[in-house]
N, C-alpha and C. Protein backbone atom coordinates (compact mmCIF):
# COMPACT_ATOMS: atom_id res chain seq x y z
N UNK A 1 -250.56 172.51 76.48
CA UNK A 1 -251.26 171.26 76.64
C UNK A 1 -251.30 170.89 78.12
N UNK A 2 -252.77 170.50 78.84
CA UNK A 2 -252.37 170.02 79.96
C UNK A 2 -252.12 168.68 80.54
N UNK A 3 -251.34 168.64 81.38
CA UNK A 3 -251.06 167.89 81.87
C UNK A 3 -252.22 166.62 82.83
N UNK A 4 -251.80 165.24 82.21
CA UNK A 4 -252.74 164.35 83.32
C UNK A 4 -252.31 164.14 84.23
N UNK A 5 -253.85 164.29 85.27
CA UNK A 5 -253.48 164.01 86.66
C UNK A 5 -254.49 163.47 87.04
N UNK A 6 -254.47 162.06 87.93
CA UNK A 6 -255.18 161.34 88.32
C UNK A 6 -255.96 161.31 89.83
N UNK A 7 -256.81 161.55 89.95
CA UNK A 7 -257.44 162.39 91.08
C UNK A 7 -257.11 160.92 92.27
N UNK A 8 -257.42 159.97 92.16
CA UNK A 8 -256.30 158.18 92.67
C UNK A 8 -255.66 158.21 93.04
N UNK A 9 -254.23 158.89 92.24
CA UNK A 9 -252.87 158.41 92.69
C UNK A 9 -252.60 157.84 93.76
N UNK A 10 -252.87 158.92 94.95
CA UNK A 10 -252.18 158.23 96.40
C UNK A 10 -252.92 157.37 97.09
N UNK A 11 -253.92 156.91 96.63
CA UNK A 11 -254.87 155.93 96.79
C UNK A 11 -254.12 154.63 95.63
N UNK A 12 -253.65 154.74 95.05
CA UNK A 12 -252.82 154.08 93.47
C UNK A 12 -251.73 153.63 94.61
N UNK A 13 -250.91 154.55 94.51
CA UNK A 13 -249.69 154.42 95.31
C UNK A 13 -249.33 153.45 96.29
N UNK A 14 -250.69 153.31 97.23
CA UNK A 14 -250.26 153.36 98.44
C UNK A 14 -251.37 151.46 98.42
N UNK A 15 -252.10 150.99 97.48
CA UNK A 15 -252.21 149.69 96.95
C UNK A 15 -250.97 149.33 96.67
N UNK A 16 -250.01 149.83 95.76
CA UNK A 16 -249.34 149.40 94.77
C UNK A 16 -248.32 148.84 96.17
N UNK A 17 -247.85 149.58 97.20
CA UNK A 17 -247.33 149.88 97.75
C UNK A 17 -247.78 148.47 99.18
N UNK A 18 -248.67 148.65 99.68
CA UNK A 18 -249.14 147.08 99.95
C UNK A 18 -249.22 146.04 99.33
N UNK A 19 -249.10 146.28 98.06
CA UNK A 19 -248.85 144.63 97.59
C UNK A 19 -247.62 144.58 97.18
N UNK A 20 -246.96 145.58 97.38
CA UNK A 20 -245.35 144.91 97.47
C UNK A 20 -245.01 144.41 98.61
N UNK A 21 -245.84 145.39 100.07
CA UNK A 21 -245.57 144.67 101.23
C UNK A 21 -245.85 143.07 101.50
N UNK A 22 -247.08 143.27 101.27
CA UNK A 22 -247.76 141.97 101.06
C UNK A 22 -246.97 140.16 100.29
N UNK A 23 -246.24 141.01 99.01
CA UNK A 23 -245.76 139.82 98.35
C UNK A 23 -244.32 139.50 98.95
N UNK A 24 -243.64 140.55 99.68
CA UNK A 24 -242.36 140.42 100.53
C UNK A 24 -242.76 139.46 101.81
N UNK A 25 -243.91 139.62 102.38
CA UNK A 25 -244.43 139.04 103.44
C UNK A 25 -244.44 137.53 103.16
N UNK A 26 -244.93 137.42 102.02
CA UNK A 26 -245.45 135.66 101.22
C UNK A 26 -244.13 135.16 100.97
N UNK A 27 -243.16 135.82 100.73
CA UNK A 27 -241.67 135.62 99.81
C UNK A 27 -241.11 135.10 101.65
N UNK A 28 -241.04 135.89 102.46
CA UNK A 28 -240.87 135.46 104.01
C UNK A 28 -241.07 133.83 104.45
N UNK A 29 -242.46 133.87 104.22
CA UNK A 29 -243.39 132.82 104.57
C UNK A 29 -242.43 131.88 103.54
N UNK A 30 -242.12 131.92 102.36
CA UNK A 30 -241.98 130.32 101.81
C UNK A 30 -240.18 130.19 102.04
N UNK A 31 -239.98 131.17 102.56
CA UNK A 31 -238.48 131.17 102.77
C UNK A 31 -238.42 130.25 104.13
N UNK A 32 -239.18 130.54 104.95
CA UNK A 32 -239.30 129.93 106.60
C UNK A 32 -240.10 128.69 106.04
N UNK A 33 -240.50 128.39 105.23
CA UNK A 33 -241.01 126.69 105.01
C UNK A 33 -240.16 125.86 104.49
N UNK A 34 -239.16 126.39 103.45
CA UNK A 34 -238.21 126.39 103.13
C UNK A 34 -237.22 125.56 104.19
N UNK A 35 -236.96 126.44 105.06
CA UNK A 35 -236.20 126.36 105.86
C UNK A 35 -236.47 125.20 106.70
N UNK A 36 -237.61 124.75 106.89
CA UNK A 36 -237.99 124.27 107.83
C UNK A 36 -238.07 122.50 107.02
N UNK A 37 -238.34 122.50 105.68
CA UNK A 37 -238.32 121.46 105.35
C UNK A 37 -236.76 120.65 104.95
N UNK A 38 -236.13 121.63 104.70
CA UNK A 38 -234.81 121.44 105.36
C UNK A 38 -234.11 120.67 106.41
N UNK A 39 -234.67 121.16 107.20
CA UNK A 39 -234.54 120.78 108.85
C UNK A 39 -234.36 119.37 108.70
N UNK A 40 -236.19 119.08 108.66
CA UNK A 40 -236.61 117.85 108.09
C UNK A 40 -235.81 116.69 107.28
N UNK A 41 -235.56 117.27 106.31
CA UNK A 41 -234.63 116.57 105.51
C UNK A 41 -232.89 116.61 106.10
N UNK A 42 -232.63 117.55 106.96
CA UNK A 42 -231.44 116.57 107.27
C UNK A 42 -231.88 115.62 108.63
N UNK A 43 -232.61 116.23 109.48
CA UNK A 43 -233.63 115.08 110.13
C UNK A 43 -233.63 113.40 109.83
N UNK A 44 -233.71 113.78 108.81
CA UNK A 44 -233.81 112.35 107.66
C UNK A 44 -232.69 111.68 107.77
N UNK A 45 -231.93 112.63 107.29
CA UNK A 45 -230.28 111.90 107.07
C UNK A 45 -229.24 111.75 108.23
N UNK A 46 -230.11 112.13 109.16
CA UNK A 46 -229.12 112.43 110.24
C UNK A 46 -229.21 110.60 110.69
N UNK A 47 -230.55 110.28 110.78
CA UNK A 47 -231.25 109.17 110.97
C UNK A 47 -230.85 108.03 110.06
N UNK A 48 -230.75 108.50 108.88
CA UNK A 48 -230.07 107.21 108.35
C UNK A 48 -228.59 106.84 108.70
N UNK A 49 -227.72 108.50 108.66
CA UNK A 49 -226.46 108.06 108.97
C UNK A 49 -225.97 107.24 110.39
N UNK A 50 -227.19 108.06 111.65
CA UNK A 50 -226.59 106.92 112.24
C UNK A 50 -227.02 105.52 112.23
N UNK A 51 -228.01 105.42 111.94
CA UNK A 51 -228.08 103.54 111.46
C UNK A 51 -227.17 103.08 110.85
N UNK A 52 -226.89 103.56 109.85
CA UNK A 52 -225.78 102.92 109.64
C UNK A 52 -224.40 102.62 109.32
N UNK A 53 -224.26 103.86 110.51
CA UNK A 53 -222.44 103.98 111.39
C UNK A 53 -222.63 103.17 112.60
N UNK A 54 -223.91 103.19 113.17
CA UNK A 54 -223.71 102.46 114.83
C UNK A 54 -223.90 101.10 114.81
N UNK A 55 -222.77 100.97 115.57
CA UNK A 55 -222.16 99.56 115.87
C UNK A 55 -223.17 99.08 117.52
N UNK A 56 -224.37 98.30 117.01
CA UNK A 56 -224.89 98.08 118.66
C UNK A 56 -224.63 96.79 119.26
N UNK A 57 -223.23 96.67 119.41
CA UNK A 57 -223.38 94.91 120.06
C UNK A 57 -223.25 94.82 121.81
N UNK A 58 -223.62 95.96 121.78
CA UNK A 58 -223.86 96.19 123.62
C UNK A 58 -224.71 96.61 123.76
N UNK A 59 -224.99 96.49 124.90
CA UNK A 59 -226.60 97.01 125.34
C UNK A 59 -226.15 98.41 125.21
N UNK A 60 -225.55 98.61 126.47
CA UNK A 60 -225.60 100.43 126.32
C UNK A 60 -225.42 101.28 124.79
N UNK A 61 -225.09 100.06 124.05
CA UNK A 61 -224.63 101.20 122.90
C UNK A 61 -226.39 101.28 122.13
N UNK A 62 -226.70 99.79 121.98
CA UNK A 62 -228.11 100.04 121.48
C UNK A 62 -229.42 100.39 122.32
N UNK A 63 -229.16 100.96 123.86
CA UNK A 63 -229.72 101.93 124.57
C UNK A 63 -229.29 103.17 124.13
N UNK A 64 -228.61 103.98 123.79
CA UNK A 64 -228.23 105.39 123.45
C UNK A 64 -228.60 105.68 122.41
N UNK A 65 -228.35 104.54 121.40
CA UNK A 65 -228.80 104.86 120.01
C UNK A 65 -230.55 104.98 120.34
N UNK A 66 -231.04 103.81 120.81
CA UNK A 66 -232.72 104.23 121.16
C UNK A 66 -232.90 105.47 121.70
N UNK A 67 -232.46 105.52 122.35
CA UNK A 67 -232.46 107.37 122.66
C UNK A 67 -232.22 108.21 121.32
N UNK A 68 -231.29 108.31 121.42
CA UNK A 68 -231.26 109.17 120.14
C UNK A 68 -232.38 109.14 119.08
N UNK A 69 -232.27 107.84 118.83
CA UNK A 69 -233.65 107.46 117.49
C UNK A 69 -235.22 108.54 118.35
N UNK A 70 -235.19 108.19 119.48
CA UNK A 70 -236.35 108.62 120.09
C UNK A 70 -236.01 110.44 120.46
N UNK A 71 -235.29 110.65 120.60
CA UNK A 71 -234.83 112.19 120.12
C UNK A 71 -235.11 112.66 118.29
N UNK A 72 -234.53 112.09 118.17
CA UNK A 72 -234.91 112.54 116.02
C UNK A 72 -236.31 112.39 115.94
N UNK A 73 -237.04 111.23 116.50
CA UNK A 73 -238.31 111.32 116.30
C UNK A 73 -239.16 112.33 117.15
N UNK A 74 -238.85 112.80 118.06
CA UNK A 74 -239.97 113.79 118.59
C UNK A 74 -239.36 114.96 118.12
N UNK A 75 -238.23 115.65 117.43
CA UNK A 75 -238.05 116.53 116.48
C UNK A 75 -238.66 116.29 115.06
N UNK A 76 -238.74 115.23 114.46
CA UNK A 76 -239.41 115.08 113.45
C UNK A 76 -240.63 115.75 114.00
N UNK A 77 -241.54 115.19 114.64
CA UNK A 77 -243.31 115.37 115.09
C UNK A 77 -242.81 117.00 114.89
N UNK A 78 -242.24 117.23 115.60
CA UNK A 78 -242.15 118.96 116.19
C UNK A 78 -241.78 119.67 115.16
N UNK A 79 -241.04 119.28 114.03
CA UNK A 79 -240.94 119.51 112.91
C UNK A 79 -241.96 119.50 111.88
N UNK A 80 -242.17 118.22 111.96
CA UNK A 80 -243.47 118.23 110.92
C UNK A 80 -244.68 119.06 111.52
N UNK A 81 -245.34 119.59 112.83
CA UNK A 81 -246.19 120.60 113.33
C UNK A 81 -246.02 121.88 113.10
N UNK A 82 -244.86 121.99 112.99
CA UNK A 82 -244.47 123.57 112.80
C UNK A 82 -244.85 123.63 111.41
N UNK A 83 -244.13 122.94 110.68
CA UNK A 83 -244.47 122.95 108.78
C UNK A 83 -245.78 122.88 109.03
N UNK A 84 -246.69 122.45 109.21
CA UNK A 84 -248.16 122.97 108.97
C UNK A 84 -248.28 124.12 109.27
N UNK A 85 -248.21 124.60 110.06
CA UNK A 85 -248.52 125.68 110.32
C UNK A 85 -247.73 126.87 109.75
N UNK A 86 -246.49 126.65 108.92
CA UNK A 86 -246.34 127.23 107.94
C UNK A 86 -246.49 127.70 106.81
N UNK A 87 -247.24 126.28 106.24
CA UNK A 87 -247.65 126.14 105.16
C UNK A 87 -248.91 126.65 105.25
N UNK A 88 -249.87 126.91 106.50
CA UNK A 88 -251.04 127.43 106.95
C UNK A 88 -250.72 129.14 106.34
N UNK A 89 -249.64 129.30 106.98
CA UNK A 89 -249.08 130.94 107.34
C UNK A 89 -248.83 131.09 105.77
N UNK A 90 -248.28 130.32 104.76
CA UNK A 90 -247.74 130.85 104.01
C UNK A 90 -248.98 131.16 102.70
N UNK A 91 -249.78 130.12 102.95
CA UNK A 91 -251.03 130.29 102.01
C UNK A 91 -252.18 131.82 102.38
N UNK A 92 -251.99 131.96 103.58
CA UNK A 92 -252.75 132.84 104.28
C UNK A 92 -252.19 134.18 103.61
N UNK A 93 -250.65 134.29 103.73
CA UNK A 93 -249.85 135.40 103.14
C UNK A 93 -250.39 135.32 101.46
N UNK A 94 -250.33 134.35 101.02
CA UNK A 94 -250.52 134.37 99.36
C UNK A 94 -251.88 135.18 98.90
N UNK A 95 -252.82 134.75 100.16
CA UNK A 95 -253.94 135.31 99.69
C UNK A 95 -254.05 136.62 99.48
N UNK A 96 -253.32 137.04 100.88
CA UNK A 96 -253.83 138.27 101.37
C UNK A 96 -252.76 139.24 100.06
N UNK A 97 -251.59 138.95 99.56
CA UNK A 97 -250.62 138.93 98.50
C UNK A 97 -251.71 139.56 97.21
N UNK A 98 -252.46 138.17 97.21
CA UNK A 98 -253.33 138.03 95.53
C UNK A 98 -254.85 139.15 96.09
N UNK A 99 -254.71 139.43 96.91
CA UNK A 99 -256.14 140.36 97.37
C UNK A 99 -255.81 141.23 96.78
N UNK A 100 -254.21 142.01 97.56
CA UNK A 100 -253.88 143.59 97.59
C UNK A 100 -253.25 143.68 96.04
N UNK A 101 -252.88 142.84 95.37
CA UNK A 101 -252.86 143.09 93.83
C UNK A 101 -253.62 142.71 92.96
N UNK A 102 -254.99 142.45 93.41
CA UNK A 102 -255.56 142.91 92.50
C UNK A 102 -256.42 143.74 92.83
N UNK A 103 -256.11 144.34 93.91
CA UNK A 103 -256.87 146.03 94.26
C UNK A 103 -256.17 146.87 93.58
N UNK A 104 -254.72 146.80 93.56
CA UNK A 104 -254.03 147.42 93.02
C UNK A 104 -253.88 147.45 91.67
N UNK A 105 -253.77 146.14 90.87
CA UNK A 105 -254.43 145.94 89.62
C UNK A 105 -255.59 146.49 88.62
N UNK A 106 -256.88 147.01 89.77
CA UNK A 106 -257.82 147.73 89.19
C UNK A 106 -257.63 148.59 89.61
N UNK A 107 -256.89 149.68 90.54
CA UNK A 107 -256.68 151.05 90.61
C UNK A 107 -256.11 151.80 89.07
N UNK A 108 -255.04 150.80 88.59
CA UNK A 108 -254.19 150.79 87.68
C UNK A 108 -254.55 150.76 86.05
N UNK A 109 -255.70 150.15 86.27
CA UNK A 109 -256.51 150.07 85.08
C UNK A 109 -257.37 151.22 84.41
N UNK A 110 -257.87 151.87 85.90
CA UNK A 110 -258.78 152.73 86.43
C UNK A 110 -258.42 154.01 85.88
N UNK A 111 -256.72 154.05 86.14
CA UNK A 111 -255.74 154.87 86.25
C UNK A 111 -256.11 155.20 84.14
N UNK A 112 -255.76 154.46 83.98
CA UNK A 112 -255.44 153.58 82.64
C UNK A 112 -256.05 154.51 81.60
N UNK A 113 -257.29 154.09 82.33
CA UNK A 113 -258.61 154.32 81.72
C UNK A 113 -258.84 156.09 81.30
N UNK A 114 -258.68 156.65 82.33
CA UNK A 114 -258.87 157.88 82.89
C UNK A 114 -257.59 158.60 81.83
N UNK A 115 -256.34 158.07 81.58
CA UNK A 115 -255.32 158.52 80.99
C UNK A 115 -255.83 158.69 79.17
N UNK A 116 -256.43 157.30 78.89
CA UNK A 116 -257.16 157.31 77.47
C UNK A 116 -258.05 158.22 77.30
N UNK A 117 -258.73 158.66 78.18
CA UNK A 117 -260.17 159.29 78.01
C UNK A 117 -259.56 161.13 77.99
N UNK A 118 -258.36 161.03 79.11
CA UNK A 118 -257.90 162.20 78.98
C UNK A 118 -257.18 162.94 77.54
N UNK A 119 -256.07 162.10 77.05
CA UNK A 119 -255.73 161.80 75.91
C UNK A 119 -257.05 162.21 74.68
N UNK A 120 -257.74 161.21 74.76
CA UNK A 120 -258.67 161.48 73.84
C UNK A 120 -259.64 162.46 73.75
N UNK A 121 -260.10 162.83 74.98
CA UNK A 121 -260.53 164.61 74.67
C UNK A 121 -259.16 165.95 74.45
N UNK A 122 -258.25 165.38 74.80
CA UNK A 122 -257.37 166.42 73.96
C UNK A 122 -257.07 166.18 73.29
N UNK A 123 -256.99 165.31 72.20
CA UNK A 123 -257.26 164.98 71.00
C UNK A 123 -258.32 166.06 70.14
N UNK A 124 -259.41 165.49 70.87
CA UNK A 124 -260.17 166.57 70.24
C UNK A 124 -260.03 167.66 70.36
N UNK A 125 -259.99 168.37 71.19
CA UNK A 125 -259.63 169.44 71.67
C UNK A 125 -258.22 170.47 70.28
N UNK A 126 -257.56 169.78 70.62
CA UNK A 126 -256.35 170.37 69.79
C UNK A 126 -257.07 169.95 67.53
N UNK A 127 -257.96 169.09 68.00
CA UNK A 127 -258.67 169.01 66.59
C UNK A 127 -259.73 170.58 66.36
N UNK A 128 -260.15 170.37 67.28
CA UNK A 128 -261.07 171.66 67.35
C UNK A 128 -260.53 173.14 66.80
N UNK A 129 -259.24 173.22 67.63
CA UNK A 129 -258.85 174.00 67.78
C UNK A 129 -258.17 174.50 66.18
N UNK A 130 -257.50 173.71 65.57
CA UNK A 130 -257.12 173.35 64.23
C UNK A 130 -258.52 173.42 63.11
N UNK A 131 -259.64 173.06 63.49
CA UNK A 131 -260.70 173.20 62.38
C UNK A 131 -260.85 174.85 62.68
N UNK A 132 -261.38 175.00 64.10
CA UNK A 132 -261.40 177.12 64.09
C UNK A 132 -260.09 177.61 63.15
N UNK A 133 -258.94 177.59 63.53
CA UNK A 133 -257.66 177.79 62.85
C UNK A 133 -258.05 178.36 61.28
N UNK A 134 -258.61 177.05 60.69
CA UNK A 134 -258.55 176.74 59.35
C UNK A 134 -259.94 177.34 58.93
N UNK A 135 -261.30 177.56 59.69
CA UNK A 135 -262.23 178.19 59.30
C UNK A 135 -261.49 179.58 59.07
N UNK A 136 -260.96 180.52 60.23
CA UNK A 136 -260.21 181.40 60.54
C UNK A 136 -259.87 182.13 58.98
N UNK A 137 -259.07 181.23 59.24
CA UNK A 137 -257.93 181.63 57.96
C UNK A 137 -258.85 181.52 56.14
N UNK A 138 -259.84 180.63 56.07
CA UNK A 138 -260.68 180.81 54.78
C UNK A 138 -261.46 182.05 54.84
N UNK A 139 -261.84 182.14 56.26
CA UNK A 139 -262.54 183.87 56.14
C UNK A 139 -261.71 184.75 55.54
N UNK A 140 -260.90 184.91 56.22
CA UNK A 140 -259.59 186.12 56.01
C UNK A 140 -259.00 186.27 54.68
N UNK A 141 -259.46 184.98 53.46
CA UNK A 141 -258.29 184.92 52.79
C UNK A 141 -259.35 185.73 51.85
């Protein structure tokens, strides 16, 4: 019986094989947004805690704290800019993710296809071969 072989494969392969790259790439991307909204959020808390630990009944003390407040806030901005552009990066990855599998998706099908059709002429084939058999053998008898 012979064996199937798909004239594709390394064309198969080597899709299948980019969209694993591809979805590791996207898995990257939401890990670094991740990360970044993080940031953010202790950003947040960093800001509440010191409001309300600091004691400002002096000037200099509620000069430093304005500083500071005005430090957290231009990390916020710089924070929140980067997250766009993550979230830019990370959708961009998804696409390019959902492109290369479903190239790879219809290689696979293709594949699929080609395996049934193979299958099913040796099907016949080995039917054929079994009706000669059996003509064969009514001659002879």
């Amino acid at each position: 019986m012979a064996k199937f072989r798909f004239k594709l494969e390394t064309l198969h392969q080597l899709r299948v094989r980019e969209a694993e790259e591809a979805k590791l790439a996207f898995s990257q991307a939401q890990r670094s947004r991740f990360e970044m909204e993080d940031f953010l959020l202790e950003l947040a808390l960093r800001r509440r805690e010191s409001l309300s630990e600091a004691s400002i009944s002096r000037y200099q003390e509620r000069l430093a704290l304005q500083t500071w407040m005005d430090n957290l806030d231009i990390q916020q901005q710089h924070g929140e800019a980067a997250l766009m552009v993550l979230l830019d990066e990370e959708e961009a990855c998804r696409q390019v993710w959902y492109e290369r599998q479903q190239a790879a998706d219809a290689l696979e099908k293709l594949r699929e296809r080609h395996r049934q059709e193979f299958e099913l002429d040796q099907s016949r084939r080995e039917q054929a071969q079994l009706d000669e058999w059996a003509v064969m053998r009514r001659r002879s008898a």
